[in-house]
Every structure is written in structure tokens, then in C-alpha cells.
C-alpha atoms as a PDB file:
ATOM      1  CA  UNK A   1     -15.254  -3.893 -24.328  1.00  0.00           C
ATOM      2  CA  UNK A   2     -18.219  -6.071 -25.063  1.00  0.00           C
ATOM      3  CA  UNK A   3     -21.977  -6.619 -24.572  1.00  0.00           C
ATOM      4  CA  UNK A   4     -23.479  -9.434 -24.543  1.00  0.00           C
ATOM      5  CA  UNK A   5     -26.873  -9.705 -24.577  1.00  0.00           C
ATOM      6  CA  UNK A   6     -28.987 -13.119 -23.137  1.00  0.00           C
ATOM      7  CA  UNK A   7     -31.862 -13.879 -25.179  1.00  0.00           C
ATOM      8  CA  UNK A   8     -34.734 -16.002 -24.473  1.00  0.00           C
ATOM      9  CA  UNK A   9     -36.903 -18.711 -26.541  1.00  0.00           C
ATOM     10  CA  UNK A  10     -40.012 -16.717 -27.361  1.00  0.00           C
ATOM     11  CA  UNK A  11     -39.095 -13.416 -25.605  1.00  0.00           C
ATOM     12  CA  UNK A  12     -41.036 -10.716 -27.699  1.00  0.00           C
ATOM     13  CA  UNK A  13     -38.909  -7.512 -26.225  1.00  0.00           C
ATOM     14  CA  UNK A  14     -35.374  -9.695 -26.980  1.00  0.00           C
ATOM     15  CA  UNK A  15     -36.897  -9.728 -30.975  1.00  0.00           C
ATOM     16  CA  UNK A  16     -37.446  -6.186 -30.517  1.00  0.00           C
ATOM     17  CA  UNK A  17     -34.397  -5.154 -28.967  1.00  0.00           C
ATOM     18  CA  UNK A  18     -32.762  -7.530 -31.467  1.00  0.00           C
ATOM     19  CA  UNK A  19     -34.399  -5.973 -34.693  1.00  0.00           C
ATOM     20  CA  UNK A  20     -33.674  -2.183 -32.845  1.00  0.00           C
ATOM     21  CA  UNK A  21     -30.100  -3.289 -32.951  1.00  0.00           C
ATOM     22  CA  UNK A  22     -30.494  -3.596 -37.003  1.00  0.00           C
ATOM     23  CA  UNK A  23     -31.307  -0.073 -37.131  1.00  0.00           C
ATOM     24  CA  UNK A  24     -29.250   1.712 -34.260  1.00  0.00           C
ATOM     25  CA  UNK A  25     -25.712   0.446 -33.186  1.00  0.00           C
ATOM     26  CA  UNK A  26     -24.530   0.373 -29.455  1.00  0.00           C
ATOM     27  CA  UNK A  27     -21.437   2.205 -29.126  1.00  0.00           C
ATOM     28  CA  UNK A  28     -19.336  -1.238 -28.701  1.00  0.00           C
ATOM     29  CA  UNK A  29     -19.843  -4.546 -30.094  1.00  0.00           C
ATOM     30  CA  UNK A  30     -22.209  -6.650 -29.373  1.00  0.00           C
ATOM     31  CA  UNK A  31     -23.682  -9.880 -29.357  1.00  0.00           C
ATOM     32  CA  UNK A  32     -26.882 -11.884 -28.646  1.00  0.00           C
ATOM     33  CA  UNK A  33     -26.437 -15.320 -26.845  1.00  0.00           C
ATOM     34  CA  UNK A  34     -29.522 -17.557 -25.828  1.00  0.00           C
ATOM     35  CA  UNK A  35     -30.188 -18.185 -21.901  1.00  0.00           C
ATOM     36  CA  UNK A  36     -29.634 -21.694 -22.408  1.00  0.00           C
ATOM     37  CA  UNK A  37     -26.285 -21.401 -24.133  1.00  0.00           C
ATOM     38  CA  UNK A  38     -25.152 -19.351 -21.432  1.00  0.00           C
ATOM     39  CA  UNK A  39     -24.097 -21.701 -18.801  1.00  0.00           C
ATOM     40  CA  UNK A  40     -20.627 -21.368 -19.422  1.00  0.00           C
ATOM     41  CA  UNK A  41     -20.925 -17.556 -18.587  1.00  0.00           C
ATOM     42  CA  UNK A  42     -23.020 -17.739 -15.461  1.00  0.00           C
ATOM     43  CA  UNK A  43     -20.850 -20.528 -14.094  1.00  0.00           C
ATOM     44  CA  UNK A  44     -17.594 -17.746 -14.963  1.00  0.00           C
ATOM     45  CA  UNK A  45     -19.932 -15.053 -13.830  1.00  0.00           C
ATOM     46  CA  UNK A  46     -22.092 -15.962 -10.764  1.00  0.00           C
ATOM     47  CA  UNK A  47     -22.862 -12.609  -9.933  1.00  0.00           C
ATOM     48  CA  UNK A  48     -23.552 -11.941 -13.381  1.00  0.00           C
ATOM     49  CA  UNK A  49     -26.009 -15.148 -13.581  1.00  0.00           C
ATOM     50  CA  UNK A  50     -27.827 -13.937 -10.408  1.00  0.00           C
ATOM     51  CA  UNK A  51     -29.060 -10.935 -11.958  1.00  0.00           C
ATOM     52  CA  UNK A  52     -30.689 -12.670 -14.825  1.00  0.00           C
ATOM     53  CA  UNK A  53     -34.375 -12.161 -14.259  1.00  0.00           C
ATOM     54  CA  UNK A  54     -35.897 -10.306 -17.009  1.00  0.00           C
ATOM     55  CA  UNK A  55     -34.662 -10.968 -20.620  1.00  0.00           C
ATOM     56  CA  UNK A  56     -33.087  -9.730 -22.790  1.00  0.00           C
ATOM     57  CA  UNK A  57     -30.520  -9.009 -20.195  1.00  0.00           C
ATOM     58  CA  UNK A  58     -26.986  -7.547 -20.749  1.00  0.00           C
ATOM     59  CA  UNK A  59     -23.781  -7.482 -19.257  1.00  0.00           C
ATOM     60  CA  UNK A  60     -20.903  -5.052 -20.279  1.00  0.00           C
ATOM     61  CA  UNK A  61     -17.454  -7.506 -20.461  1.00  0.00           C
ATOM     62  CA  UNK A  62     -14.110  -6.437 -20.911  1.00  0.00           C
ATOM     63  CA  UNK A  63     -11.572  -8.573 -21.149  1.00  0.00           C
ATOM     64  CA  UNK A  64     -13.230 -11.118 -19.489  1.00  0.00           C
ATOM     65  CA  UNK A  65     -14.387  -9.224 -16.447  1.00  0.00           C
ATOM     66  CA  UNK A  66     -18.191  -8.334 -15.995  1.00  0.00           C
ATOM     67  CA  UNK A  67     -18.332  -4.458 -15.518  1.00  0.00           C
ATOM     68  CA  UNK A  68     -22.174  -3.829 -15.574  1.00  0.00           C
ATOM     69  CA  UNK A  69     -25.127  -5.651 -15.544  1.00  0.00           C
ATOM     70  CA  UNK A  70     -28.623  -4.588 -17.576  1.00  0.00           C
ATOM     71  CA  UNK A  71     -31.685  -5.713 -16.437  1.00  0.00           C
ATOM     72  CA  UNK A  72     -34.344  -5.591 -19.183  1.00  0.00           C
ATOM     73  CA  UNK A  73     -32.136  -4.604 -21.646  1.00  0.00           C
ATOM     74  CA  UNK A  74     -32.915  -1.632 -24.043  1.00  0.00           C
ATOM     75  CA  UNK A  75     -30.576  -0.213 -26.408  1.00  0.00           C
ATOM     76  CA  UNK A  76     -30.904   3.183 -24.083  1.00  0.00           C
ATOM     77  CA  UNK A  77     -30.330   1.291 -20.994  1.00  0.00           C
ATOM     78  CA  UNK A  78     -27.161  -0.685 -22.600  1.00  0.00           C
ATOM     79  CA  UNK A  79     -25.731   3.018 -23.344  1.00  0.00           C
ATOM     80  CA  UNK A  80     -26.599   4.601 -20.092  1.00  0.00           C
ATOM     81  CA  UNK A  81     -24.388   1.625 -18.853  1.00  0.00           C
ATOM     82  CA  UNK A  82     -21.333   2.107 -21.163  1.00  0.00           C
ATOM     83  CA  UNK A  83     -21.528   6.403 -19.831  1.00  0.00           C
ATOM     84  CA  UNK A  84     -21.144   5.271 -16.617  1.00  0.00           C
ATOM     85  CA  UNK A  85     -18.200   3.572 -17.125  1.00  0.00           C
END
């Protein structure tokens, strides 16, 4: 299981959630990918790619399958996610 979390060009709360991640790690790896290097993803994940409207935005992957989708991604709304699971 992965997150991966879509980051935007001058988004203040994706530096924040980005320097939070420093200091507290999410249960599973992770990884920060900017919105426009994402087009692979949302073309493989429409669903996924419809969701995106506030950043940073995360989606819980495993094996290749989107299981969950964060809106306005924070590190306790990434792990409230990964309990549901």
C-alpha cells in the first residue's frame, strides 16, 4: 500500500503537510507528486483525477488500484483513510 500525495506550485498547506511529514510518518509509504506531473495517474485513475479539487490531495494505491481518495489532505485525514481500510 501507497499514498501518494498531489502537490501544487505555490500551495502553502502542501509545504505544510510536506514539512509535517518530516516530523510525523504516515503509517505506509508515501510520496509527493506535483499536479502537473500527474497526468499519467489521472488518465489510469479517472475517478481518482475527478476528485482533485483542493491540494494537497491523496489517494491510498495498492497495487495499482486506487482504494481511497483524500480531499485536502492532512496527515490525520491520510490515517483516518488507511483505518478504514
Amino acid at each position: 500500500m501507497e499514498v501518494i500525495i498531489i502537490t501544487g506550485e505555490d500551495c502553502l498547506h502542501c509545504v505544510e503537510l510536506e514539512a509535517s511529514l518530516t516530523e510525523t510518518r504516515l503509517s505506509v509509504p508515501h510520496r509527493f507528486l506535483d499536479k502537473r506531473d500527474a497526468i499519467p495517474l489521472f488518465e489510469a485513475h479517472p475517478l481518482f483525477a475527478a476528485s482533485v479539487d483542493v491540494l494537497p490531495f491523496a489517494g491510498v494505491f495498492d497495487e495499482g488500484e486506487c482504494l481511497a481518495i483524500v480531499r485536502a489532505a492532512t496527515i490525520e485525514r491520510i490515517e483516518e483513510a488507511l483505518i478504514s481500510l
